[in-house]
PDB file of N, CA and C in Angstrom:
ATOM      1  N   UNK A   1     -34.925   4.635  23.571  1.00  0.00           N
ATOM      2  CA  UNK A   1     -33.496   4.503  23.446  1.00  0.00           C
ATOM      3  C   UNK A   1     -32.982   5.617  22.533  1.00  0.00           C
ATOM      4  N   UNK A   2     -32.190   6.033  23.254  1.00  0.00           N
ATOM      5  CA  UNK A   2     -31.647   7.614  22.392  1.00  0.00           C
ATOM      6  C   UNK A   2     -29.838   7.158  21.712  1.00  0.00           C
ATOM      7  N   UNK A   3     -29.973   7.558  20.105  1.00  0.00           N
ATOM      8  CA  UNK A   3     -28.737   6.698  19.256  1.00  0.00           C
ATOM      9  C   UNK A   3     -28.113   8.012  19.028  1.00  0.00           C
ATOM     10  N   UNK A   4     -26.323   7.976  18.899  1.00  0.00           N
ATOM     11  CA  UNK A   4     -25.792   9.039  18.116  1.00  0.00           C
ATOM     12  C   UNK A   4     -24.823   8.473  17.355  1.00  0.00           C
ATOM     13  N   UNK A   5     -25.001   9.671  16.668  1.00  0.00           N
ATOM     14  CA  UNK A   5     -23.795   9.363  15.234  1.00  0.00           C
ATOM     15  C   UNK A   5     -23.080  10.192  15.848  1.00  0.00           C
ATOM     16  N   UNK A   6     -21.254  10.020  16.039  1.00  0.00           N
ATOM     17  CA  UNK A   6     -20.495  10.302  16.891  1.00  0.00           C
ATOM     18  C   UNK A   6     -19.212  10.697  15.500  1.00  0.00           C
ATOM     19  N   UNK A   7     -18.883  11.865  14.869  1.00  0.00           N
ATOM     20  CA  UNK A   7     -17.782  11.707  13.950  1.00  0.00           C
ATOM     21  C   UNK A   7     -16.713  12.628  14.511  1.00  0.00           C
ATOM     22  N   UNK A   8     -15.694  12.060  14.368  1.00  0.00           N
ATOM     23  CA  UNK A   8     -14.116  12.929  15.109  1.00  0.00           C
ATOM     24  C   UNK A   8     -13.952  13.828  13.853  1.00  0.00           C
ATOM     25  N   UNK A   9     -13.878  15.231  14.382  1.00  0.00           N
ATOM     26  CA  UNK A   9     -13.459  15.915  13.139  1.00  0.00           C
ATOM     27  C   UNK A   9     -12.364  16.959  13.525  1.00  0.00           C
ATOM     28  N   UNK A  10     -11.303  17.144  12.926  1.00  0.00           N
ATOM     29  CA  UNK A  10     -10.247  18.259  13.118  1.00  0.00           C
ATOM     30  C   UNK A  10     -10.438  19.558  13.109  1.00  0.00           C
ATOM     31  N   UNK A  11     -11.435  20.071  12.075  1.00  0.00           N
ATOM     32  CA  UNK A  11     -11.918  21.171  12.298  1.00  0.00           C
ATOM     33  C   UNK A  11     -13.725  21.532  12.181  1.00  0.00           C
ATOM     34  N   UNK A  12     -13.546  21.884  13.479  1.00  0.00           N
ATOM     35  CA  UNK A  12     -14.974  21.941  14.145  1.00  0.00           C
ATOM     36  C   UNK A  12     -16.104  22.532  13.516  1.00  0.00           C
ATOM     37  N   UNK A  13     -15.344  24.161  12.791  1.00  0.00           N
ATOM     38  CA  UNK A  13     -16.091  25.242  12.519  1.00  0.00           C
ATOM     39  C   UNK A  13     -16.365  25.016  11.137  1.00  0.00           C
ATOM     40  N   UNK A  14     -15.250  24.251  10.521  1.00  0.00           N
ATOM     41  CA  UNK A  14     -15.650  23.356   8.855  1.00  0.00           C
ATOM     42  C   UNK A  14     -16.715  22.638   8.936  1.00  0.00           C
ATOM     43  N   UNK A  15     -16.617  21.651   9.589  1.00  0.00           N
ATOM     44  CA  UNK A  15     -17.894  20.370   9.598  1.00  0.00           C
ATOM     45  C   UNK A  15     -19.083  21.068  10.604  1.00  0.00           C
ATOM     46  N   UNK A  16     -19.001  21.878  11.139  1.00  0.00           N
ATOM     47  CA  UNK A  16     -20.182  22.599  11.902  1.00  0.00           C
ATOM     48  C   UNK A  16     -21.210  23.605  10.488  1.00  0.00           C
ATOM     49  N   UNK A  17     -20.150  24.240   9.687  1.00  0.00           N
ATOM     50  CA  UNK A  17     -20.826  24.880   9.022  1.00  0.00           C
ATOM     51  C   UNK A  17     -21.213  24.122   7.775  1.00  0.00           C
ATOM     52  N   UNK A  18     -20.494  22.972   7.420  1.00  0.00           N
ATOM     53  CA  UNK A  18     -21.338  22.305   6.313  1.00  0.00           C
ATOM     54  C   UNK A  18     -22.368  21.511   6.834  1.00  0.00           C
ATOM     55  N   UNK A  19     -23.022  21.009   8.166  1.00  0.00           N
ATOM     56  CA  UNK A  19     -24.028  20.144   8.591  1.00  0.00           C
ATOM     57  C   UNK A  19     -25.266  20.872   8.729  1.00  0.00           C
ATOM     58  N   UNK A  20     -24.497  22.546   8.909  1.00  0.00           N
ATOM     59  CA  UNK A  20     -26.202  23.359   9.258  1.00  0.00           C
ATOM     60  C   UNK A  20     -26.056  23.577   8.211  1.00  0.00           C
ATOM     61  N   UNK A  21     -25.381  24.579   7.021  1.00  0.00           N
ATOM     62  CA  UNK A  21     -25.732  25.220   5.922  1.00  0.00           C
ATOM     63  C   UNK A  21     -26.129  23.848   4.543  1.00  0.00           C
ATOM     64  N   UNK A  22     -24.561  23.680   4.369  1.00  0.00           N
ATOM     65  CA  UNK A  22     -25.067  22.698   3.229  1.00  0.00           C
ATOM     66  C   UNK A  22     -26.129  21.556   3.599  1.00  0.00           C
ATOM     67  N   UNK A  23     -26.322  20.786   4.764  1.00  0.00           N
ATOM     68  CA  UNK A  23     -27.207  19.393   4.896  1.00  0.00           C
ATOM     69  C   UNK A  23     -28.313  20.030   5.258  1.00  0.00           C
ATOM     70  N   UNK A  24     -28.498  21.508   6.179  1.00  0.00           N
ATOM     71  CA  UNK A  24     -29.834  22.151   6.272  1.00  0.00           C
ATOM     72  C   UNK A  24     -29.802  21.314   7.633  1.00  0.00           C
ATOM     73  N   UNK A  25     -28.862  20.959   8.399  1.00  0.00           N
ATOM     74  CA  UNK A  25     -29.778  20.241   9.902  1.00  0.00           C
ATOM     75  C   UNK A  25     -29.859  21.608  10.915  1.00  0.00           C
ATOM     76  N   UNK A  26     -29.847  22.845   9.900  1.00  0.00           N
ATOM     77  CA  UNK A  26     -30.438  24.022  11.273  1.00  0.00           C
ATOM     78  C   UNK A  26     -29.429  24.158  12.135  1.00  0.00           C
ATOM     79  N   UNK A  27     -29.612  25.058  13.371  1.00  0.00           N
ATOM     80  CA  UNK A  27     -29.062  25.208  14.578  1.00  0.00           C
ATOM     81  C   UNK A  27     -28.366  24.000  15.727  1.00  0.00           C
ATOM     82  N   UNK A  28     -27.344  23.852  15.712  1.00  0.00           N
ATOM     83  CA  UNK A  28     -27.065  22.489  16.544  1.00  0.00           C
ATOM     84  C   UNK A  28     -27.924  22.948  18.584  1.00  0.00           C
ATOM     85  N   UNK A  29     -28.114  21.587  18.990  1.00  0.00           N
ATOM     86  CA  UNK A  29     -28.679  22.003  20.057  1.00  0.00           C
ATOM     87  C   UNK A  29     -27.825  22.490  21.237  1.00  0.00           C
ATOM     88  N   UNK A  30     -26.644  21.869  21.123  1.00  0.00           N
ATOM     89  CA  UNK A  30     -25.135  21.934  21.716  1.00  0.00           C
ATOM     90  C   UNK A  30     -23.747  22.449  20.845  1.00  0.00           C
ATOM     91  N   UNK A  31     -23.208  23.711  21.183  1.00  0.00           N
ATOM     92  CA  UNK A  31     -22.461  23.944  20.218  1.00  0.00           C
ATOM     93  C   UNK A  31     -21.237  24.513  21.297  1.00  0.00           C
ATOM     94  N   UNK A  32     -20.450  23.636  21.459  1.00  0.00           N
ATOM     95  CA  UNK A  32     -19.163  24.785  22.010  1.00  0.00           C
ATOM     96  C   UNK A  32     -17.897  24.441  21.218  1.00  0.00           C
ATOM     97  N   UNK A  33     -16.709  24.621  22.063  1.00  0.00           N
ATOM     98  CA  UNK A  33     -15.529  24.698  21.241  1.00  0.00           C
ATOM     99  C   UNK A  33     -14.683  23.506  21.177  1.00  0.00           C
ATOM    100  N   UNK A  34     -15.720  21.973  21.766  1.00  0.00           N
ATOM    101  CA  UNK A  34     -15.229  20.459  21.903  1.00  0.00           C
ATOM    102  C   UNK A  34     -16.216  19.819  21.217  1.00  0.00           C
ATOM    103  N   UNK A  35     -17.480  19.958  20.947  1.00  0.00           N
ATOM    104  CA  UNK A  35     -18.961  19.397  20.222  1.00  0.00           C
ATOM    105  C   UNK A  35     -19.645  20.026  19.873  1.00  0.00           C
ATOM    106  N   UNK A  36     -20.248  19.590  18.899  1.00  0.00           N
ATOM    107  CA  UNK A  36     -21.461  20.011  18.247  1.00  0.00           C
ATOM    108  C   UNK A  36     -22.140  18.729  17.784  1.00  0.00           C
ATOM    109  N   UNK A  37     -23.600  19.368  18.648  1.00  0.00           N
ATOM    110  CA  UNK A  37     -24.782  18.469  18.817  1.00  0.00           C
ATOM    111  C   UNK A  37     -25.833  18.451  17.519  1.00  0.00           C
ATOM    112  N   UNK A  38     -26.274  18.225  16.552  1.00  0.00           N
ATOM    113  CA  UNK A  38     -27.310  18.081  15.884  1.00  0.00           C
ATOM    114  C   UNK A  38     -28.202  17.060  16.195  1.00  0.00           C
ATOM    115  N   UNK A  39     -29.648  17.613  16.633  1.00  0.00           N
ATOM    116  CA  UNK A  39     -30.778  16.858  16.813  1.00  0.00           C
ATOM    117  C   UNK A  39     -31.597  15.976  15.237  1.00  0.00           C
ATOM    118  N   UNK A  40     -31.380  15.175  15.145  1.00  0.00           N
ATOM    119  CA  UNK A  40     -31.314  14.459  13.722  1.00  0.00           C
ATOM    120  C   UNK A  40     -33.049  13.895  13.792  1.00  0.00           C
ATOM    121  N   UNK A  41     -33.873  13.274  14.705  1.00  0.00           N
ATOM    122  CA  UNK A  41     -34.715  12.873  15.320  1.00  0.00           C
ATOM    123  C   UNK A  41     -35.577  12.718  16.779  1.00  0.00           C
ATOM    124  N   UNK A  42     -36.234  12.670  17.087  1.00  0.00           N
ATOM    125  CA  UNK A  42     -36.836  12.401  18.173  1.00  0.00           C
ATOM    126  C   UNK A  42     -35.687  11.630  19.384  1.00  0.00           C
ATOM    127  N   UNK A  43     -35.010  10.363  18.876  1.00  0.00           N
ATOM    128  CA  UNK A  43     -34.121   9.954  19.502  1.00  0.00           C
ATOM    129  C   UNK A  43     -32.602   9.742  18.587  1.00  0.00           C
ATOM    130  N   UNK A  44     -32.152  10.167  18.066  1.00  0.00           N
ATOM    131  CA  UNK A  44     -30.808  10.271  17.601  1.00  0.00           C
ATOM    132  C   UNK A  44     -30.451  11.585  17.185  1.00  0.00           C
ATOM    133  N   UNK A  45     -29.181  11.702  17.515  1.00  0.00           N
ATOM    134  CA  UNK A  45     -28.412  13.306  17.078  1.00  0.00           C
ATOM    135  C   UNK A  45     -27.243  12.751  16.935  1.00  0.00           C
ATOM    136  N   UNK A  46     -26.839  13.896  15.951  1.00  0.00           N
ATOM    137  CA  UNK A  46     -25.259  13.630  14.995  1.00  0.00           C
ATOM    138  C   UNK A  46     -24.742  14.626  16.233  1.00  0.00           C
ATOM    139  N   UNK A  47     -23.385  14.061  16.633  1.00  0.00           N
ATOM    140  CA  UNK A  47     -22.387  14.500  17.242  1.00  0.00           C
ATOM    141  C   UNK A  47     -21.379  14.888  16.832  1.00  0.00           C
ATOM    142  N   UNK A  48     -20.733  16.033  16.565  1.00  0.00           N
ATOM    143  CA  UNK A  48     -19.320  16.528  15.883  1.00  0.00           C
ATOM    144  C   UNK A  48     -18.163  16.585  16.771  1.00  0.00           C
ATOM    145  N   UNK A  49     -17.143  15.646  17.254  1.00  0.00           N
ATOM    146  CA  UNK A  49     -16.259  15.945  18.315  1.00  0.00           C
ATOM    147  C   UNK A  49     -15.000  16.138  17.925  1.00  0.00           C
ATOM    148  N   UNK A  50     -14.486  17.347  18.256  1.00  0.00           N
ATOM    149  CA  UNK A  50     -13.221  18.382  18.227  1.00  0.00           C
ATOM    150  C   UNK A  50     -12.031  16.791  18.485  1.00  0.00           C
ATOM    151  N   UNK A  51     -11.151  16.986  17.421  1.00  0.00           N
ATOM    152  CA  UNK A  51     -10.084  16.161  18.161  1.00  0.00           C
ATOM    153  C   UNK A  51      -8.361  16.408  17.235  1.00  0.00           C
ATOM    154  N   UNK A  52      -7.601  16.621  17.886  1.00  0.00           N
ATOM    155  CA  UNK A  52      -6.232  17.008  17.152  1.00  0.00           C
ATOM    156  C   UNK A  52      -5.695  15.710  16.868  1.00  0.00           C
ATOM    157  N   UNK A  53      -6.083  14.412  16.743  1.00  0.00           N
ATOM    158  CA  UNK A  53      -5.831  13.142  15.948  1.00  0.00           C
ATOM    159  C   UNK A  53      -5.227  13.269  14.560  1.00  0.00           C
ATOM    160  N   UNK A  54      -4.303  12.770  14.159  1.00  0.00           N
ATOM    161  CA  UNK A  54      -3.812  12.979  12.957  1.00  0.00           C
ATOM    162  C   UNK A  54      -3.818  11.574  12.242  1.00  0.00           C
ATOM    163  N   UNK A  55      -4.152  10.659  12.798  1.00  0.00           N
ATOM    164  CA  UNK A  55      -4.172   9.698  12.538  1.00  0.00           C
ATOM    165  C   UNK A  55      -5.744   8.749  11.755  1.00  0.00           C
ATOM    166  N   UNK A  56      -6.438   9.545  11.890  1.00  0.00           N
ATOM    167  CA  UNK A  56      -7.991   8.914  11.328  1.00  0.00           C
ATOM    168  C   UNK A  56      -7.940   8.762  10.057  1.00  0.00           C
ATOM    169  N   UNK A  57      -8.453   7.674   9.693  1.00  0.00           N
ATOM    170  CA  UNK A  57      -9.101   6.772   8.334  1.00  0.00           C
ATOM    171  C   UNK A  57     -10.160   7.313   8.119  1.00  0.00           C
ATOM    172  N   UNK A  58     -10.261   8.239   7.522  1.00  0.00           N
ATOM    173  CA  UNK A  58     -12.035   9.110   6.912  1.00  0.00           C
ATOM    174  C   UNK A  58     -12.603   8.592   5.790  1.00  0.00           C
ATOM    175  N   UNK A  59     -11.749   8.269   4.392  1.00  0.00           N
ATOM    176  CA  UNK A  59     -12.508   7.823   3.216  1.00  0.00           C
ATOM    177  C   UNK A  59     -12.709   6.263   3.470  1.00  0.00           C
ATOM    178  N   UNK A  60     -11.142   5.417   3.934  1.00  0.00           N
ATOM    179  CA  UNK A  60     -11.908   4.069   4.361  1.00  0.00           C
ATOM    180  C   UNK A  60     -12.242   3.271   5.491  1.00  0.00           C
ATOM    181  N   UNK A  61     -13.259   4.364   6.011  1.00  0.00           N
ATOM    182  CA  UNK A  61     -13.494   4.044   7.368  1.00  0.00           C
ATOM    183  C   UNK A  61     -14.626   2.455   6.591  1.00  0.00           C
ATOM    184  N   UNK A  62     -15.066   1.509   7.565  1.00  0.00           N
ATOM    185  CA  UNK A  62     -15.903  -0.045   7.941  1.00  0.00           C
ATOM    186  C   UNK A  62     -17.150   0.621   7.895  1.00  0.00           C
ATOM    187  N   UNK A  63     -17.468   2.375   8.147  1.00  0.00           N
ATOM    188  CA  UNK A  63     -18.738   2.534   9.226  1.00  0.00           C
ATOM    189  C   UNK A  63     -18.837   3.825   8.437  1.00  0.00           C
ATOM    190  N   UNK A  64     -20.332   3.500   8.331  1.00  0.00           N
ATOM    191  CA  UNK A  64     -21.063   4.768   7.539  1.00  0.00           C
ATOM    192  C   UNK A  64     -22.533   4.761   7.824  1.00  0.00           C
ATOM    193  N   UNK A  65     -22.787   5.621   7.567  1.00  0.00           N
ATOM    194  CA  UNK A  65     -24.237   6.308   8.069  1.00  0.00           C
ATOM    195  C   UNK A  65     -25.359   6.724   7.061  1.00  0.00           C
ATOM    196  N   UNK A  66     -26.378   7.294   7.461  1.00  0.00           N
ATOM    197  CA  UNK A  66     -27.288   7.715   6.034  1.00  0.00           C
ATOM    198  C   UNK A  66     -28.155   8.222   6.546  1.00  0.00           C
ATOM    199  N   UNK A  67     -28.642   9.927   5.879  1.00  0.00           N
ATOM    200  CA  UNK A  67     -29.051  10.541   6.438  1.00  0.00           C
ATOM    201  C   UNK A  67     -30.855  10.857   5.554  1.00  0.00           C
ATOM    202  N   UNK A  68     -31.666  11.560   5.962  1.00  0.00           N
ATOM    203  CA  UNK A  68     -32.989  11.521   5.232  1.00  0.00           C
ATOM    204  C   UNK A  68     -32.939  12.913   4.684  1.00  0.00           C
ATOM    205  N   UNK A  69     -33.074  13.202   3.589  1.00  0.00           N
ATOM    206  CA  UNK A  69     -32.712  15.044   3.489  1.00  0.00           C
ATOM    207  C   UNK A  69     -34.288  15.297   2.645  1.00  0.00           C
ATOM    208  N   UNK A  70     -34.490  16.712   3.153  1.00  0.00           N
ATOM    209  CA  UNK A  70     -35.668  17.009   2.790  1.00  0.00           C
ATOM    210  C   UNK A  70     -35.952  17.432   1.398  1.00  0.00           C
ATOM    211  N   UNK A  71     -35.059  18.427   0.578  1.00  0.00           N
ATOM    212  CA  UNK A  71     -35.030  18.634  -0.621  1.00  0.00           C
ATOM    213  C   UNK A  71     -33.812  18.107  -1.580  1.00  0.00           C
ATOM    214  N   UNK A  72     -33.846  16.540  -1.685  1.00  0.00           N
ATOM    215  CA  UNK A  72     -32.746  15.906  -2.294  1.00  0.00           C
ATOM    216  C   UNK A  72     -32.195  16.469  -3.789  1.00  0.00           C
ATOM    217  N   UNK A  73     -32.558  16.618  -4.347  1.00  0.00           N
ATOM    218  CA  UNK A  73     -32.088  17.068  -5.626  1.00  0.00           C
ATOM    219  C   UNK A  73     -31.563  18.716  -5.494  1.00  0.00           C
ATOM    220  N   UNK A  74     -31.736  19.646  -4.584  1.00  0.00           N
ATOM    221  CA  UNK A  74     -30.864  20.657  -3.956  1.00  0.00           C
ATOM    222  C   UNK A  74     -29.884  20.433  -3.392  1.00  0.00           C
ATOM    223  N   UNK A  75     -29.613  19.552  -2.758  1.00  0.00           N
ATOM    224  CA  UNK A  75     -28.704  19.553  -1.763  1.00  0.00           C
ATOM    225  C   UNK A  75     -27.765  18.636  -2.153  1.00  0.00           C
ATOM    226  N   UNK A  76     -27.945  17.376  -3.507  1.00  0.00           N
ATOM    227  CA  UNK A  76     -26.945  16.792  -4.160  1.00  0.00           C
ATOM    228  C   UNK A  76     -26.466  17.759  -5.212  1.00  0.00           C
ATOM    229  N   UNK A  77     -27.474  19.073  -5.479  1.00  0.00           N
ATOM    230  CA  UNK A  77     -26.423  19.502  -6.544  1.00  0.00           C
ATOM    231  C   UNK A  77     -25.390  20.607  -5.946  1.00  0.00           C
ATOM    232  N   UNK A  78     -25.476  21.220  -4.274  1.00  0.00           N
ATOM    233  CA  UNK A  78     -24.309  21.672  -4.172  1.00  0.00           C
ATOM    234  C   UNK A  78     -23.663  20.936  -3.494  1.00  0.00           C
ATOM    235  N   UNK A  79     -23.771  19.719  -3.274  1.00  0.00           N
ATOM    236  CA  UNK A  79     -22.257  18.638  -2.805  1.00  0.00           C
ATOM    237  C   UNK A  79     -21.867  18.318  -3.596  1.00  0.00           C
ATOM    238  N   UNK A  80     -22.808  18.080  -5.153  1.00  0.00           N
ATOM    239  CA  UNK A  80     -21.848  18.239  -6.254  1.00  0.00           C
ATOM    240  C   UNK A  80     -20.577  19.558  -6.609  1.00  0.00           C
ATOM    241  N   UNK A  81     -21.352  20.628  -6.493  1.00  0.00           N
ATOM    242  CA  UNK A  81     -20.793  21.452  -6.802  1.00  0.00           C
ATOM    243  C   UNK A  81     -19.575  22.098  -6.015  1.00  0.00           C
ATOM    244  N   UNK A  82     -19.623  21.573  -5.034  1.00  0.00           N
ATOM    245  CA  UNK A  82     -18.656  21.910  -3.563  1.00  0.00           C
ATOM    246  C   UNK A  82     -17.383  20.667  -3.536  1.00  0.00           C
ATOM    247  N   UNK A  83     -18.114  19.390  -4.452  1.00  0.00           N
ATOM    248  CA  UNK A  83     -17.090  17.776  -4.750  1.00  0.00           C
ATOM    249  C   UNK A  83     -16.848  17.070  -3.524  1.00  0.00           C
ATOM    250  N   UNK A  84     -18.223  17.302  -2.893  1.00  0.00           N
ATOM    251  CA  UNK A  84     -18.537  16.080  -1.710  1.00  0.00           C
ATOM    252  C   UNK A  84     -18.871  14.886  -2.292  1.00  0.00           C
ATOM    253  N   UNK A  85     -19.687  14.875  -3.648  1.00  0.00           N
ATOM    254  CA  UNK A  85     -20.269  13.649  -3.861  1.00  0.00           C
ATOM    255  C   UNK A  85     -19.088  12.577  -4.387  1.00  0.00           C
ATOM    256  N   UNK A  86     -19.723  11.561  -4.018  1.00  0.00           N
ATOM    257  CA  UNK A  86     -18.473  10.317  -4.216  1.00  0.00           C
ATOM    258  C   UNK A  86     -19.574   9.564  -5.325  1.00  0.00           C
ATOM    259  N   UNK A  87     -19.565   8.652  -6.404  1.00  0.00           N
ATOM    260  CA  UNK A  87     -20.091   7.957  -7.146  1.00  0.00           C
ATOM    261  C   UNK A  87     -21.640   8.486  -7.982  1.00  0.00           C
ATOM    262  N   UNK A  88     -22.550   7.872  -8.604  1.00  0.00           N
ATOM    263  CA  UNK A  88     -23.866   8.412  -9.049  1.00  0.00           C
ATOM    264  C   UNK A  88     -24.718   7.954  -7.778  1.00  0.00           C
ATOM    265  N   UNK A  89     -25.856   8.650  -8.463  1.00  0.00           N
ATOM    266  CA  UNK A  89     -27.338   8.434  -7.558  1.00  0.00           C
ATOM    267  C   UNK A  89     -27.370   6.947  -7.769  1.00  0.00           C
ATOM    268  N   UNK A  90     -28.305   6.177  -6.995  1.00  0.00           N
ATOM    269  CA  UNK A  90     -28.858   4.579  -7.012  1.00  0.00           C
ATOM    270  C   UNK A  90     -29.407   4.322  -5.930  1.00  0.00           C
ATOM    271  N   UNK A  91     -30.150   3.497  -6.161  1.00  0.00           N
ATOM    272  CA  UNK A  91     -31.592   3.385  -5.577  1.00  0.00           C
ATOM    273  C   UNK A  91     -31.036   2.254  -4.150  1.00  0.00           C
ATOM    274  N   UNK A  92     -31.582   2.458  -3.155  1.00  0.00           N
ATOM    275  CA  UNK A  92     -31.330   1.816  -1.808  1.00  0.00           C
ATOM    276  C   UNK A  92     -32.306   1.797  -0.960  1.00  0.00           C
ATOM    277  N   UNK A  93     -32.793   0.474  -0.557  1.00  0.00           N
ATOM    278  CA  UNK A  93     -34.150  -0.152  -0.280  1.00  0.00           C
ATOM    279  C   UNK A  93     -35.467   0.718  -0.643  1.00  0.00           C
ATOM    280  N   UNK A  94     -35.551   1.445  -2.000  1.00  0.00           N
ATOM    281  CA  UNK A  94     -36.519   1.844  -2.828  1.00  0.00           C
ATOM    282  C   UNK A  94     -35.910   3.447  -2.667  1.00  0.00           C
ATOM    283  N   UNK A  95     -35.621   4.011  -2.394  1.00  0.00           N
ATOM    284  CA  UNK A  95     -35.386   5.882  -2.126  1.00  0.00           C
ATOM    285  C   UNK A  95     -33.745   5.872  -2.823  1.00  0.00           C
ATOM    286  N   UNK A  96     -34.295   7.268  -3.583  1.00  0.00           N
ATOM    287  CA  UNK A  96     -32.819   7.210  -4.173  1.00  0.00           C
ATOM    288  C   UNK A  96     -31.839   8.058  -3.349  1.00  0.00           C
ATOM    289  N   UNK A  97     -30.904   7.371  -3.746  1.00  0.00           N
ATOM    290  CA  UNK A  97     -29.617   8.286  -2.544  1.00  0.00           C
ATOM    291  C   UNK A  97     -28.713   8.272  -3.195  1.00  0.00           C
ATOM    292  N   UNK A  98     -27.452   8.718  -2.637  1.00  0.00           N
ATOM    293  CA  UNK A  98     -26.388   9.172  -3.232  1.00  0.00           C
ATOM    294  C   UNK A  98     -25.012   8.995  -2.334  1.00  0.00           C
ATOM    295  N   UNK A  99     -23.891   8.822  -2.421  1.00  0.00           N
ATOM    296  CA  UNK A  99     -23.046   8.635  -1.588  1.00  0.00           C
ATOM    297  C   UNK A  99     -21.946   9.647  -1.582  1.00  0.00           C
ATOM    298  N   UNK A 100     -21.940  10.738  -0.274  1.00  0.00           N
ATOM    299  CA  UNK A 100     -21.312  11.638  -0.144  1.00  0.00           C
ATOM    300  C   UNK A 100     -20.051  11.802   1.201  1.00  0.00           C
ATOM    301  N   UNK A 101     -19.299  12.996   1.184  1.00  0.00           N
ATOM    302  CA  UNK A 101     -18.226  13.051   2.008  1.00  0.00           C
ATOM    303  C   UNK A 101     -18.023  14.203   2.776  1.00  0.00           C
ATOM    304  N   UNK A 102     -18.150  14.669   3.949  1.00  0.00           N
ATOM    305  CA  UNK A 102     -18.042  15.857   4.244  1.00  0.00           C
ATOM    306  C   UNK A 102     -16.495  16.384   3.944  1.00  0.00           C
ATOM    307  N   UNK A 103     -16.518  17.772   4.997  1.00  0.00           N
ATOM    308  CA  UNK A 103     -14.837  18.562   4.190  1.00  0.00           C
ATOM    309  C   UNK A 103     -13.857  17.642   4.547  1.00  0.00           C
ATOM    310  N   UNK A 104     -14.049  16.745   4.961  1.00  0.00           N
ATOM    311  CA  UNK A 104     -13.003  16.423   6.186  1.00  0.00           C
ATOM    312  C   UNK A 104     -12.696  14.542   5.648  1.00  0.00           C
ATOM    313  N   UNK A 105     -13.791  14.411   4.386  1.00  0.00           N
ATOM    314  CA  UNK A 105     -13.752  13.200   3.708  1.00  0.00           C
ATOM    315  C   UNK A 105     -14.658  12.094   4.965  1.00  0.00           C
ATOM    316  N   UNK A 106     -15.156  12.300   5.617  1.00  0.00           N
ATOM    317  CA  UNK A 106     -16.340  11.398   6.391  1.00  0.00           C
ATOM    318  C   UNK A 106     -16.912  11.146   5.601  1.00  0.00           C
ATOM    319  N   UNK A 107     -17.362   9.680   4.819  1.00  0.00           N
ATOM    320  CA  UNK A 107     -18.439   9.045   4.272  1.00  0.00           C
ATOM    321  C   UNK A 107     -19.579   8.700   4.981  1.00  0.00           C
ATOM    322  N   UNK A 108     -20.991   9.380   3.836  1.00  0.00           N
ATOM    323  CA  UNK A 108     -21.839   8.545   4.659  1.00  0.00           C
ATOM    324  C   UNK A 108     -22.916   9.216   3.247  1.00  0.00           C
ATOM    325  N   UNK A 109     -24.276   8.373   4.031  1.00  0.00           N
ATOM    326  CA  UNK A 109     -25.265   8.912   2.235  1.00  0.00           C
ATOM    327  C   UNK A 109     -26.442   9.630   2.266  1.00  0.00           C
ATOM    328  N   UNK A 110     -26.687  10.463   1.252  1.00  0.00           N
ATOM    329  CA  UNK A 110     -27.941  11.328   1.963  1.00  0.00           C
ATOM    330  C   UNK A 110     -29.244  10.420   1.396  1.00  0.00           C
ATOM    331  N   UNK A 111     -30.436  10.016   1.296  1.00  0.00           N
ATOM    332  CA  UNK A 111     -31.583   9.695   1.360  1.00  0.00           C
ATOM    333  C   UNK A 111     -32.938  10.644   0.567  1.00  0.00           C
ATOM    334  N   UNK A 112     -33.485  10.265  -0.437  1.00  0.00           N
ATOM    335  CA  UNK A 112     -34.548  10.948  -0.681  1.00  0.00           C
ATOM    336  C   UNK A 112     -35.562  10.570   0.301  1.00  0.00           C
ATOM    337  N   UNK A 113     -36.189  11.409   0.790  1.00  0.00           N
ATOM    338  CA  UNK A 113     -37.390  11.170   1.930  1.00  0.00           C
ATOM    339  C   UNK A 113     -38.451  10.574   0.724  1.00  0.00           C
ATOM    340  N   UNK A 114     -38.895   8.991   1.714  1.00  0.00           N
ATOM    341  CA  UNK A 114     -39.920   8.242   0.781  1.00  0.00           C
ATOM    342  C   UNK A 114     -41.611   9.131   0.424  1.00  0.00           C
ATOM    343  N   UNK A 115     -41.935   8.890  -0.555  1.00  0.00           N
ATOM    344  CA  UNK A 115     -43.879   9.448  -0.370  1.00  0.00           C
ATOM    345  C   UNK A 115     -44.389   8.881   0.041  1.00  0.00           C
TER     346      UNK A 115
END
């Protein structure tokens, strides 16, 4: 069963370039000028879809996500430094994570990969 994380974003080339550069998810597998595909796993990929909506709830969206990042303590200190991060680090079902926002204010949390 193949899952996606599906987020509406206004500007494409913003949230395209903070998912490969700042989150490190690499090259999207699908990239045109309506989506962008990131392969996240074996069966799930983050979806970025183009939309001129003016109307979206981004900080209090019901629905949030959480991602596994490979070098956590890099990559919280430039969402710190960039003021993605929303609250402190704390621990969530044993791995510490953190709760962050892309440019566009999408919540969701990054994950220390367990040992």
């Amino acid at each position: 069963m193949h899952q996606e994380i599906i987020l509406l974003v206004n500007s494409l080339d913003l949230c395209r370039f903070f998912y490969r550069e700042t989150l490190k998810l690499g090259e999207p597998v699908i990239d045109s000028s309506e989506s962008v595909v990131f392969k996240l796993g074996e069966n799930c990929s983050l979806v970025l879809e183009a939309t001129t909506a003016k109307y979206l709830e981004h900080t209090s969206s019901a629905v949030s996500w959480s991602i596994e990042v490979e070098d956590f303590d890099t990559i919280c200190a430039e969402l710190k430094k960039n003021g993605n991060t929303s609250g402190e680090e704390f621990i969530r079902f044993g791995r510490r994570t953190r709760r962050v926002c892309d440019p566009e204010s999408n919540p969701f949390y990054i994950t220390a990969k367990s040992n």
